[in-house]
PDB file of N, CA and C in Angstrom:
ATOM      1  N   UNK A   1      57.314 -55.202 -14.505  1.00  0.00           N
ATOM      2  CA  UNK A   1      56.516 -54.290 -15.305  1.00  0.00           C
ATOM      3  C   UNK A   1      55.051 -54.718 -15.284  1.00  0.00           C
ATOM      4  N   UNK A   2      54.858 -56.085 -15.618  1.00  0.00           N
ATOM      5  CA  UNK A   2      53.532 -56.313 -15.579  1.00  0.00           C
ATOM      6  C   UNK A   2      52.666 -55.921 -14.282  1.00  0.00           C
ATOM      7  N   UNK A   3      53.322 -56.422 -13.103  1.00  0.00           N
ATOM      8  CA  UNK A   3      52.858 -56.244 -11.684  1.00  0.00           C
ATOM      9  C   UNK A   3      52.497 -54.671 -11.843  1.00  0.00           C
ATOM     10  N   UNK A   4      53.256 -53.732 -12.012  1.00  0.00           N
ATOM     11  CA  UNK A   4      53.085 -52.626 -12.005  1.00  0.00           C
ATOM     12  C   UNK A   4      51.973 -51.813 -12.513  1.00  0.00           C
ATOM     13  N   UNK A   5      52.195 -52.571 -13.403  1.00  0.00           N
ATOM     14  CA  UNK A   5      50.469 -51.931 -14.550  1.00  0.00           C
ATOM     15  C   UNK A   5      49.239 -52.533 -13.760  1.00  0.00           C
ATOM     16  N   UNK A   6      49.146 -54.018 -13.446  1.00  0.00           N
ATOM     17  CA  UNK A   6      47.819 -54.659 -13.018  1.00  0.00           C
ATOM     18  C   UNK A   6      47.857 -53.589 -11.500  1.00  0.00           C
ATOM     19  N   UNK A   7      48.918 -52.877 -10.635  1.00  0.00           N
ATOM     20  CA  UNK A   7      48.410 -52.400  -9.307  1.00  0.00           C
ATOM     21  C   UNK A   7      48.311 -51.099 -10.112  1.00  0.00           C
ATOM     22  N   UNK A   8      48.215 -50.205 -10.892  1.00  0.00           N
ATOM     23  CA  UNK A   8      47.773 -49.338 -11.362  1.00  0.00           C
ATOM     24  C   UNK A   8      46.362 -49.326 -11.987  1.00  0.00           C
ATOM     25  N   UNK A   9      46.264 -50.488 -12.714  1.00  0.00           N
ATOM     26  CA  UNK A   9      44.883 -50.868 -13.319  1.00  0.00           C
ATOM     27  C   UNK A   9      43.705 -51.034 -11.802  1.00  0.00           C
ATOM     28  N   UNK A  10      44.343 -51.482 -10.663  1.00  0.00           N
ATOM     29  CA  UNK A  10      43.226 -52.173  -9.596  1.00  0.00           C
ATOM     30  C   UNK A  10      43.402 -50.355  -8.985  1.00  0.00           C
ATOM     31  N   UNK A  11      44.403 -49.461  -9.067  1.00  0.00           N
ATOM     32  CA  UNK A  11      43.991 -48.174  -7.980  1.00  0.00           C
ATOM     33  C   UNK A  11      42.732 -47.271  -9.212  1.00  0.00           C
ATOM     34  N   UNK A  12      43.447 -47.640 -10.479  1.00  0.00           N
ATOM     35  CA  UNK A  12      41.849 -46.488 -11.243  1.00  0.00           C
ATOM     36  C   UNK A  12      40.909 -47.125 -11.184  1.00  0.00           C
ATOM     37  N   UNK A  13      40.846 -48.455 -11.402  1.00  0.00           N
ATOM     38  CA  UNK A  13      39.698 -49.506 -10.792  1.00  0.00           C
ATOM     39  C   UNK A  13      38.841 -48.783  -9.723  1.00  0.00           C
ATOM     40  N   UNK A  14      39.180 -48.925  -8.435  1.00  0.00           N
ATOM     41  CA  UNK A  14      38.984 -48.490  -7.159  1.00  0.00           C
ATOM     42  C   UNK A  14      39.183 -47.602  -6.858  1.00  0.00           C
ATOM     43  N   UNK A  15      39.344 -46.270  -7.963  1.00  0.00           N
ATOM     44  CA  UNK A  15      39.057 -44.872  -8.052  1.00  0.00           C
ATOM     45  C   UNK A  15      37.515 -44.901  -8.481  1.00  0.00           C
ATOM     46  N   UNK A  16      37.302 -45.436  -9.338  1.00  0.00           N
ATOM     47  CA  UNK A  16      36.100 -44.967 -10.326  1.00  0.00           C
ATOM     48  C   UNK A  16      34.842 -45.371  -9.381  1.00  0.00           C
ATOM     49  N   UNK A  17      35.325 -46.845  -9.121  1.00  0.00           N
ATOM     50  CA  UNK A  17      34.456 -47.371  -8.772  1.00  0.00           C
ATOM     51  C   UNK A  17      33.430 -46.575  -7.097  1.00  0.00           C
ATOM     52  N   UNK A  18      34.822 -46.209  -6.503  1.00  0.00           N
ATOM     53  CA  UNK A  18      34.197 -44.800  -5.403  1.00  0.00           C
ATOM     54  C   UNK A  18      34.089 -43.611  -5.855  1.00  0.00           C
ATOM     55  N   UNK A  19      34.402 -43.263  -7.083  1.00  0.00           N
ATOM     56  CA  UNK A  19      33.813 -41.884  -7.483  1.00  0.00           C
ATOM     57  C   UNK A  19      32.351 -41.724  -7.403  1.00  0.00           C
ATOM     58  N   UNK A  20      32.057 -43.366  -8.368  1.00  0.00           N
ATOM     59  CA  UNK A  20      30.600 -43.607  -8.570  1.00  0.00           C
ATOM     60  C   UNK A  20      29.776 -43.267  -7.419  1.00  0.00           C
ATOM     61  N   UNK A  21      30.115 -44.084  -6.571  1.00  0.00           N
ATOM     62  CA  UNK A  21      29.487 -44.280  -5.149  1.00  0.00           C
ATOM     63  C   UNK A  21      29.078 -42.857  -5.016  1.00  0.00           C
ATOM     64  N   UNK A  22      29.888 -41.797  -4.463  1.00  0.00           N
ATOM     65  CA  UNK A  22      29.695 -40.697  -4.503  1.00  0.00           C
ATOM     66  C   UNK A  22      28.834 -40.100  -5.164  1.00  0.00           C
ATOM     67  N   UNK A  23      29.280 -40.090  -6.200  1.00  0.00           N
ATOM     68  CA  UNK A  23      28.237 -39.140  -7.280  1.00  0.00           C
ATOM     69  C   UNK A  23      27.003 -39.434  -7.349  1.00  0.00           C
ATOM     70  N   UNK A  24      26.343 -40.500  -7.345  1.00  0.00           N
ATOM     71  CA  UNK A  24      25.107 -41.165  -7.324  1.00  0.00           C
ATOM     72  C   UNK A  24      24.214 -40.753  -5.905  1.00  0.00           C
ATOM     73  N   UNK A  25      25.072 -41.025  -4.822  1.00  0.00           N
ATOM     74  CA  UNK A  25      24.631 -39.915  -3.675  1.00  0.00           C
ATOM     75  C   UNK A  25      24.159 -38.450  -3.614  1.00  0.00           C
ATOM     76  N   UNK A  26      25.389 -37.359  -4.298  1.00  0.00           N
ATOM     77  CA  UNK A  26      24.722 -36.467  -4.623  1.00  0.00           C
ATOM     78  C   UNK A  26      23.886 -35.998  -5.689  1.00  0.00           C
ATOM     79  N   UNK A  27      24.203 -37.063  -7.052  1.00  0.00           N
ATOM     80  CA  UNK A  27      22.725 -36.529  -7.360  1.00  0.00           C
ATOM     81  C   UNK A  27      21.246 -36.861  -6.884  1.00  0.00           C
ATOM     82  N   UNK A  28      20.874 -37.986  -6.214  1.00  0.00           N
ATOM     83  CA  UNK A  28      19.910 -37.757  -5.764  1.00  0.00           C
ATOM     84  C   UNK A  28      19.676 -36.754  -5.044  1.00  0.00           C
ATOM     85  N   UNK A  29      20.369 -36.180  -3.843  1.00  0.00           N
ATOM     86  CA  UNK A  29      20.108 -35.078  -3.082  1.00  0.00           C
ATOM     87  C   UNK A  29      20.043 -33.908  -3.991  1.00  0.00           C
ATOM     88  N   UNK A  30      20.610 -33.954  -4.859  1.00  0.00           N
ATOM     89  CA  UNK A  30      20.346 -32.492  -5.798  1.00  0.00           C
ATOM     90  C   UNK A  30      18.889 -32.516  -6.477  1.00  0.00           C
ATOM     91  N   UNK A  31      18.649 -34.070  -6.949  1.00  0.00           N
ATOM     92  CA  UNK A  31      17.351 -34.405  -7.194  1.00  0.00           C
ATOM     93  C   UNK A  31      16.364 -33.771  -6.834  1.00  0.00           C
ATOM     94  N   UNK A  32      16.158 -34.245  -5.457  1.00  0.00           N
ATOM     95  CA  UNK A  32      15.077 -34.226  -4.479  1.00  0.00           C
ATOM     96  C   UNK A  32      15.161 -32.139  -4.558  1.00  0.00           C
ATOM     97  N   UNK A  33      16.083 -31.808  -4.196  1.00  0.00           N
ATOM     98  CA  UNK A  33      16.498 -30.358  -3.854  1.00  0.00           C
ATOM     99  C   UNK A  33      15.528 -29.952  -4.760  1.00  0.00           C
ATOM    100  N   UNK A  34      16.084 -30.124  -6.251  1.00  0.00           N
ATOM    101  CA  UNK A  34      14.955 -29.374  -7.447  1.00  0.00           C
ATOM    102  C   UNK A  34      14.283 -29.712  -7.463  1.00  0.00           C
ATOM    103  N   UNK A  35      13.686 -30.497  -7.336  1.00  0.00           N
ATOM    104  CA  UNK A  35      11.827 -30.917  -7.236  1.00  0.00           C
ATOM    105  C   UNK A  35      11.197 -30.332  -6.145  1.00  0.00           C
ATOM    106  N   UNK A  36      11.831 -30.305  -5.247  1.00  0.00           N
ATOM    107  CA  UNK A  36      11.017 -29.389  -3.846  1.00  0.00           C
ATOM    108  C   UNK A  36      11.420 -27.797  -4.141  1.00  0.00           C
ATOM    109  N   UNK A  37      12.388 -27.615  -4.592  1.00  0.00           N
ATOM    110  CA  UNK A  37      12.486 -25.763  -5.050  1.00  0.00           C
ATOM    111  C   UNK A  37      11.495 -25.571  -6.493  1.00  0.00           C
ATOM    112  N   UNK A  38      11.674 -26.475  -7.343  1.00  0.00           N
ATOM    113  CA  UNK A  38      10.066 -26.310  -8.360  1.00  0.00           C
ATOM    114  C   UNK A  38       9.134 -26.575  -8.275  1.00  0.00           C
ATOM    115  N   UNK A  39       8.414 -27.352  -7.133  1.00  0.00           N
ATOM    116  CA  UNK A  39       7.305 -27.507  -6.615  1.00  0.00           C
ATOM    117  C   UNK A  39       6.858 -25.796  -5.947  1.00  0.00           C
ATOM    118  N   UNK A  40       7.972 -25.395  -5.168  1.00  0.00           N
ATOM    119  CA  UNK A  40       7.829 -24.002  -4.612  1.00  0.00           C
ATOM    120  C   UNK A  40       8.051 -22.831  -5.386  1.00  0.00           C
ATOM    121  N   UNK A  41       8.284 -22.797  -6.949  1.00  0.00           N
ATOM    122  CA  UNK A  41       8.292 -21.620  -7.881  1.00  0.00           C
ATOM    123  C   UNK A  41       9.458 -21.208  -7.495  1.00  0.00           C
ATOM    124  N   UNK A  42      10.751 -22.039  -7.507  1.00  0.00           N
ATOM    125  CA  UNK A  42      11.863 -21.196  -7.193  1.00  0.00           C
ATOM    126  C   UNK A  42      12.298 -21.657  -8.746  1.00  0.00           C
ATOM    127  N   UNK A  43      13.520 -20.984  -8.393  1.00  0.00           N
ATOM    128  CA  UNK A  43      14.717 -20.583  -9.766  1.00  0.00           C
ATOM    129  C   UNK A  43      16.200 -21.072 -10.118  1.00  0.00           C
ATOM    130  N   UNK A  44      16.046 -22.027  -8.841  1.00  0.00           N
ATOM    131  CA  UNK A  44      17.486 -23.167  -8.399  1.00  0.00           C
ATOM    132  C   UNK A  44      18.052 -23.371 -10.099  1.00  0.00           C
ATOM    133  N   UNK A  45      16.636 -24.206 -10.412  1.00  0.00           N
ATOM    134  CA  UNK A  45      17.270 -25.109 -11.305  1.00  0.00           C
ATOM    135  C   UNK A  45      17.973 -24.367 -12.578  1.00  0.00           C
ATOM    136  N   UNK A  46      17.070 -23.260 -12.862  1.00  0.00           N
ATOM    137  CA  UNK A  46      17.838 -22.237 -13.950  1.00  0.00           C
ATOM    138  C   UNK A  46      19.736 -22.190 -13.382  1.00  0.00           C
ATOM    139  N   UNK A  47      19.865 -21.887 -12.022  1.00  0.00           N
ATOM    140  CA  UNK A  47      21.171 -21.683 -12.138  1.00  0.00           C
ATOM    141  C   UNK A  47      21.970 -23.248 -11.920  1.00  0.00           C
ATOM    142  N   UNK A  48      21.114 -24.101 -11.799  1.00  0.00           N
ATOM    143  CA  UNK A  48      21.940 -25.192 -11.353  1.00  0.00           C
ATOM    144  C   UNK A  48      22.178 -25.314 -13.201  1.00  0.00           C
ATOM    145  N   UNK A  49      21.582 -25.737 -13.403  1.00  0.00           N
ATOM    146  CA  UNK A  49      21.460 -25.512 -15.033  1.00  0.00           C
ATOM    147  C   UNK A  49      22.950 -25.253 -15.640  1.00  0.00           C
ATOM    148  N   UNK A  50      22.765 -23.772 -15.346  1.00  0.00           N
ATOM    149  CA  UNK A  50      23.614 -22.804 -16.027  1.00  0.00           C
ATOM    150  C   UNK A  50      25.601 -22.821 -15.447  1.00  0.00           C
ATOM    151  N   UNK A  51      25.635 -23.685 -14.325  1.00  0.00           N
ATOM    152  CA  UNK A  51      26.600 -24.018 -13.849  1.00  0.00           C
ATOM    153  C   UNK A  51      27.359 -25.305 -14.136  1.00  0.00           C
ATOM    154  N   UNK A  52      26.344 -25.994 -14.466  1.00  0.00           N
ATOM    155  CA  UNK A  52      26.107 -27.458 -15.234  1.00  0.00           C
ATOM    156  C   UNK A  52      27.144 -27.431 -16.980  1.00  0.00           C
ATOM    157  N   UNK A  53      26.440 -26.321 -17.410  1.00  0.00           N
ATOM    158  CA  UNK A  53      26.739 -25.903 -18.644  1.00  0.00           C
ATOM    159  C   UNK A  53      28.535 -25.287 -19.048  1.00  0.00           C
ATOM    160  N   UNK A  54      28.625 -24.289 -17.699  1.00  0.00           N
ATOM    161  CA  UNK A  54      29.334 -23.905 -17.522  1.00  0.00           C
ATOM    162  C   UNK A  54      30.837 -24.518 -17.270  1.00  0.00           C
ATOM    163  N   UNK A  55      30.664 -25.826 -16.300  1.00  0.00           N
ATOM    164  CA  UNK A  55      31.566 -26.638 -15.338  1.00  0.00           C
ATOM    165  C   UNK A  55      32.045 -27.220 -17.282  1.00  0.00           C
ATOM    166  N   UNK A  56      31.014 -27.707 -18.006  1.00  0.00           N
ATOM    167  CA  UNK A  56      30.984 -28.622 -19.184  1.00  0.00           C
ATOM    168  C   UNK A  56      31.802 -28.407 -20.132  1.00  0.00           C
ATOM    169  N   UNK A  57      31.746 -26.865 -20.227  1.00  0.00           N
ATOM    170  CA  UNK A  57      32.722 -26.021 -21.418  1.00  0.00           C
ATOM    171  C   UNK A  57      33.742 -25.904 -21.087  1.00  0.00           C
ATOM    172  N   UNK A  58      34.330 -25.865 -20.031  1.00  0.00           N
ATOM    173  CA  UNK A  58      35.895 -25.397 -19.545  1.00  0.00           C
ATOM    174  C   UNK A  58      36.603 -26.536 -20.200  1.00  0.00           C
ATOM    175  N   UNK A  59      36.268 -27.536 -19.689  1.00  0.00           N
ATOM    176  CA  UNK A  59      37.723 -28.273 -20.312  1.00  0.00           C
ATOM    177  C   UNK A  59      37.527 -28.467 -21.664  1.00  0.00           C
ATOM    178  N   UNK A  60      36.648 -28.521 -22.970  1.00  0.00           N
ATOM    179  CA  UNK A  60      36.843 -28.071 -24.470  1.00  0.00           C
ATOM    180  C   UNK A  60      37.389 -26.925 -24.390  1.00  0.00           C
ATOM    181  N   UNK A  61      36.844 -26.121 -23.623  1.00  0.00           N
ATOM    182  CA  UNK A  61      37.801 -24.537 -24.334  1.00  0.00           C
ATOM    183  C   UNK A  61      39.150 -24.732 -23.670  1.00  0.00           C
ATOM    184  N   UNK A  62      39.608 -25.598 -22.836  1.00  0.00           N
ATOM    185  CA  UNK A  62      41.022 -25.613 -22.799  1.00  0.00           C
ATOM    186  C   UNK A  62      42.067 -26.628 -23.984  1.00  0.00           C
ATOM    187  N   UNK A  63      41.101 -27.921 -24.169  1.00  0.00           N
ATOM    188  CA  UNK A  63      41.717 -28.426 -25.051  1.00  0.00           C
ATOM    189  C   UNK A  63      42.034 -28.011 -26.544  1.00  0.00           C
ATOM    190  N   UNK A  64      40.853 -27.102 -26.563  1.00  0.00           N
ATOM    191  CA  UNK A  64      40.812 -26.756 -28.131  1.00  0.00           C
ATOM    192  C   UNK A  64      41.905 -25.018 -27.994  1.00  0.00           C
ATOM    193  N   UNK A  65      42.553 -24.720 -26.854  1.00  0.00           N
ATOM    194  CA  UNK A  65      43.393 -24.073 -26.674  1.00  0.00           C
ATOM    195  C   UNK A  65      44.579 -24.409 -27.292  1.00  0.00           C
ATOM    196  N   UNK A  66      44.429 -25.522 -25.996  1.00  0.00           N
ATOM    197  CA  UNK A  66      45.808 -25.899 -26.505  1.00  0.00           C
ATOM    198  C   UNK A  66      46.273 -26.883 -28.076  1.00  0.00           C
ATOM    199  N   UNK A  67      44.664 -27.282 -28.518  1.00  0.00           N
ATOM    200  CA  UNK A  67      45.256 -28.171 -29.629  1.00  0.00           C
ATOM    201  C   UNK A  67      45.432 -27.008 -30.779  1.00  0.00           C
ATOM    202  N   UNK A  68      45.110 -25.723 -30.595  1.00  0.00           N
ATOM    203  CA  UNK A  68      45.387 -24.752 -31.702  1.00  0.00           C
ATOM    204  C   UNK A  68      47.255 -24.406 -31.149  1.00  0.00           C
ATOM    205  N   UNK A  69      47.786 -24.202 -30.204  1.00  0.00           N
ATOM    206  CA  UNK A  69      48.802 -23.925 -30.053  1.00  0.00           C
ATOM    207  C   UNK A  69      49.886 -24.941 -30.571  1.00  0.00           C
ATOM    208  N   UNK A  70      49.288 -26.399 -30.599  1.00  0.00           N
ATOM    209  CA  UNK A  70      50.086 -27.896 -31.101  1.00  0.00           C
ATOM    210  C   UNK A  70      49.948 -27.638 -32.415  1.00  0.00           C
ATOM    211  N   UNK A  71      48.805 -27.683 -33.113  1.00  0.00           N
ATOM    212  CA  UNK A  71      48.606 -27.663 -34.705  1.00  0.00           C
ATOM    213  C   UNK A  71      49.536 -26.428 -35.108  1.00  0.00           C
ATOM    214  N   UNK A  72      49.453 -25.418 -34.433  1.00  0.00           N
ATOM    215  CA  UNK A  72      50.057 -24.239 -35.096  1.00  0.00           C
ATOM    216  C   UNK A  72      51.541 -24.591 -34.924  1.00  0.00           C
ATOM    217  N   UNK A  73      52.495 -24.856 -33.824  1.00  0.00           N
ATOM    218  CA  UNK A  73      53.285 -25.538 -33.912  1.00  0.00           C
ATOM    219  C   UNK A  73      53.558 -26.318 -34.666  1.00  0.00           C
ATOM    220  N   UNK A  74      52.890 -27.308 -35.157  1.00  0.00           N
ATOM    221  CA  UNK A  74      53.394 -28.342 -36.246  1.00  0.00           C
ATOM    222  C   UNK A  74      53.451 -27.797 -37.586  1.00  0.00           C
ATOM    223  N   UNK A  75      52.527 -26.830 -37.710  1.00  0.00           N
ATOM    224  CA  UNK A  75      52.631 -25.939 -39.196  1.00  0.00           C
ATOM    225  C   UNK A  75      53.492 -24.931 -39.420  1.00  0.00           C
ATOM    226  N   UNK A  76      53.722 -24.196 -38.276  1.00  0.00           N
ATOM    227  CA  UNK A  76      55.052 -23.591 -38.623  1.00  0.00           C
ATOM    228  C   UNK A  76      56.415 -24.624 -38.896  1.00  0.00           C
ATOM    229  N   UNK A  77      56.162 -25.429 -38.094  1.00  0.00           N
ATOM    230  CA  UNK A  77      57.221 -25.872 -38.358  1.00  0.00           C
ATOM    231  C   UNK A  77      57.242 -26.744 -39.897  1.00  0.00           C
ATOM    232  N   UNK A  78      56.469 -27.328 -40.347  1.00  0.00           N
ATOM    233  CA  UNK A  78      56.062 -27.743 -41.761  1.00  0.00           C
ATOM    234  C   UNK A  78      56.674 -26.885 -43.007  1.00  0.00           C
ATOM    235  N   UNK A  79      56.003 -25.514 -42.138  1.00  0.00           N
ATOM    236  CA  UNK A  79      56.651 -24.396 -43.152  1.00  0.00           C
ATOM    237  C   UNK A  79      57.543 -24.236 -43.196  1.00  0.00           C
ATOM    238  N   UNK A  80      58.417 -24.498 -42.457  1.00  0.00           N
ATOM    239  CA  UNK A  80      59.826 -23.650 -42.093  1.00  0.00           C
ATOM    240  C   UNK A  80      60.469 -24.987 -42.969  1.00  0.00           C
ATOM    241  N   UNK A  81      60.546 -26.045 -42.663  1.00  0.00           N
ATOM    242  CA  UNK A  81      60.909 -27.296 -43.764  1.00  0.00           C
ATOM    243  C   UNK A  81      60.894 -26.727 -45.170  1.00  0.00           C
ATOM    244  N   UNK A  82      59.129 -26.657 -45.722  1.00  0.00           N
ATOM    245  CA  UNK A  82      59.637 -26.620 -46.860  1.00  0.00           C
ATOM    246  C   UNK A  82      60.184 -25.116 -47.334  1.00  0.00           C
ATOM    247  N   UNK A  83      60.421 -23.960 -46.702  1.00  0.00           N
ATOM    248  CA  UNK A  83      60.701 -23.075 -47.129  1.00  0.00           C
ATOM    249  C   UNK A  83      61.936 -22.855 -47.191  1.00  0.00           C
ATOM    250  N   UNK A  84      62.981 -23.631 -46.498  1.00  0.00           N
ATOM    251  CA  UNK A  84      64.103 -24.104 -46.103  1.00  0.00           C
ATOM    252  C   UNK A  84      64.534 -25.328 -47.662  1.00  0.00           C
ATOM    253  N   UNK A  85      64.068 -26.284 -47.694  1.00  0.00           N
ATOM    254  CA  UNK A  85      63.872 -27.135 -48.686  1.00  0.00           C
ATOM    255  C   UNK A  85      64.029 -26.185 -50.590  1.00  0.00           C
ATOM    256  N   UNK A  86      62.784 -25.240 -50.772  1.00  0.00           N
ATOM    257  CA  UNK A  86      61.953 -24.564 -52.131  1.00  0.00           C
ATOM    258  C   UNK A  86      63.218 -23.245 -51.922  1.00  0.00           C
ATOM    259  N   UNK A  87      63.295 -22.644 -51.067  1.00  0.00           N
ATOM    260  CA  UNK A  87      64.203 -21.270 -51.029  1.00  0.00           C
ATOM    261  C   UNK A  87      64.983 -21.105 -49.354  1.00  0.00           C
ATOM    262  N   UNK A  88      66.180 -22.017 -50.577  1.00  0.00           N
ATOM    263  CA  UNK A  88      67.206 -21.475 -49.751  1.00  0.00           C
ATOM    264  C   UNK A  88      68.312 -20.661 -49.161  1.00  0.00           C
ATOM    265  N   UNK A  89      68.391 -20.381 -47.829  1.00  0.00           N
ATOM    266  CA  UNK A  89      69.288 -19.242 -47.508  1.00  0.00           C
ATOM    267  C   UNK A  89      69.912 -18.639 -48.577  1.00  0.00           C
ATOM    268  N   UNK A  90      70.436 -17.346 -49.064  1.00  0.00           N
ATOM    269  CA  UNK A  90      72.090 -17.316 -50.001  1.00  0.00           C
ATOM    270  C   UNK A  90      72.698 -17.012 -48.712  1.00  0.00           C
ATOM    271  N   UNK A  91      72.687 -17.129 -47.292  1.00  0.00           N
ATOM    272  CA  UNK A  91      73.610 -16.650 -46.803  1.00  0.00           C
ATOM    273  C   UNK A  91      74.053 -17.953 -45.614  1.00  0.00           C
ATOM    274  N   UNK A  92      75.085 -18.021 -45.913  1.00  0.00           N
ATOM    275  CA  UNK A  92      75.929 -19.669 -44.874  1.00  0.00           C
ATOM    276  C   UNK A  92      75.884 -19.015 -43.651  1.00  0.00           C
ATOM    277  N   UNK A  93      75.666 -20.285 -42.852  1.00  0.00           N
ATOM    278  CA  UNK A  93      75.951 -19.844 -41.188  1.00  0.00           C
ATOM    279  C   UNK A  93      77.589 -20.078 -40.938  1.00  0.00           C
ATOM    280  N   UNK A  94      78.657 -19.422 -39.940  1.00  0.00           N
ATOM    281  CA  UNK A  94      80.000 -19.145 -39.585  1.00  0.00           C
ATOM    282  C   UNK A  94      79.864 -19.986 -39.005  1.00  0.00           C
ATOM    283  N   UNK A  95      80.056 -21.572 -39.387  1.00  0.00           N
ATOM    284  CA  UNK A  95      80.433 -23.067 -38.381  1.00  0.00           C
ATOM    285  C   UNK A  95      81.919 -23.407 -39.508  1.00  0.00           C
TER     286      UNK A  95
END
């Protein structure tokens, strides 16, 4: 078990650590990109911007999806306890 976790710990290790690599690459090139398209009165950056923003929100609006579908789940079911509990059936189930 232990072995298992430390070669799991060294592959996200040596995930991240080349994600970095990456990413740091392209943002400079995106860098450079908007500074030479706003030097030239372009409009890049508005949409780079706005895609930026965009990419950002998706995964809150999925979590907060799904954490309304969990909470609501747990409250019905809360309810159904105590309503089960405060008023119960008059009618028996045929077991």
């Amino acid at each position: 078990m232990k072995i298992k976790r430390s070669l799991s710990f060294g592959f996200i290790l040596l995930f991240v650590l080349a994600a970095n690599l990456q990413t740091a690459a392209q943002c400079a090139m995106c860098k450079t990109s908007l500074e030479s398209d706003l030097e030239n009165g372009g409009s890049i950056a508005k949409g780079l911007n706005s895609g930026i923003l965009y990419l950002m929100g998706i995964p809150y609006l999925v979590l907060m999806i799904g954490g309304y579908f969990f909470f609501k789940k747990q409250v019905d079911a809360r309810l159904k306890r105590l309503r089960d509990k405060y008023f119960p059936s008059k009618i028996k189930p045929l077991n």
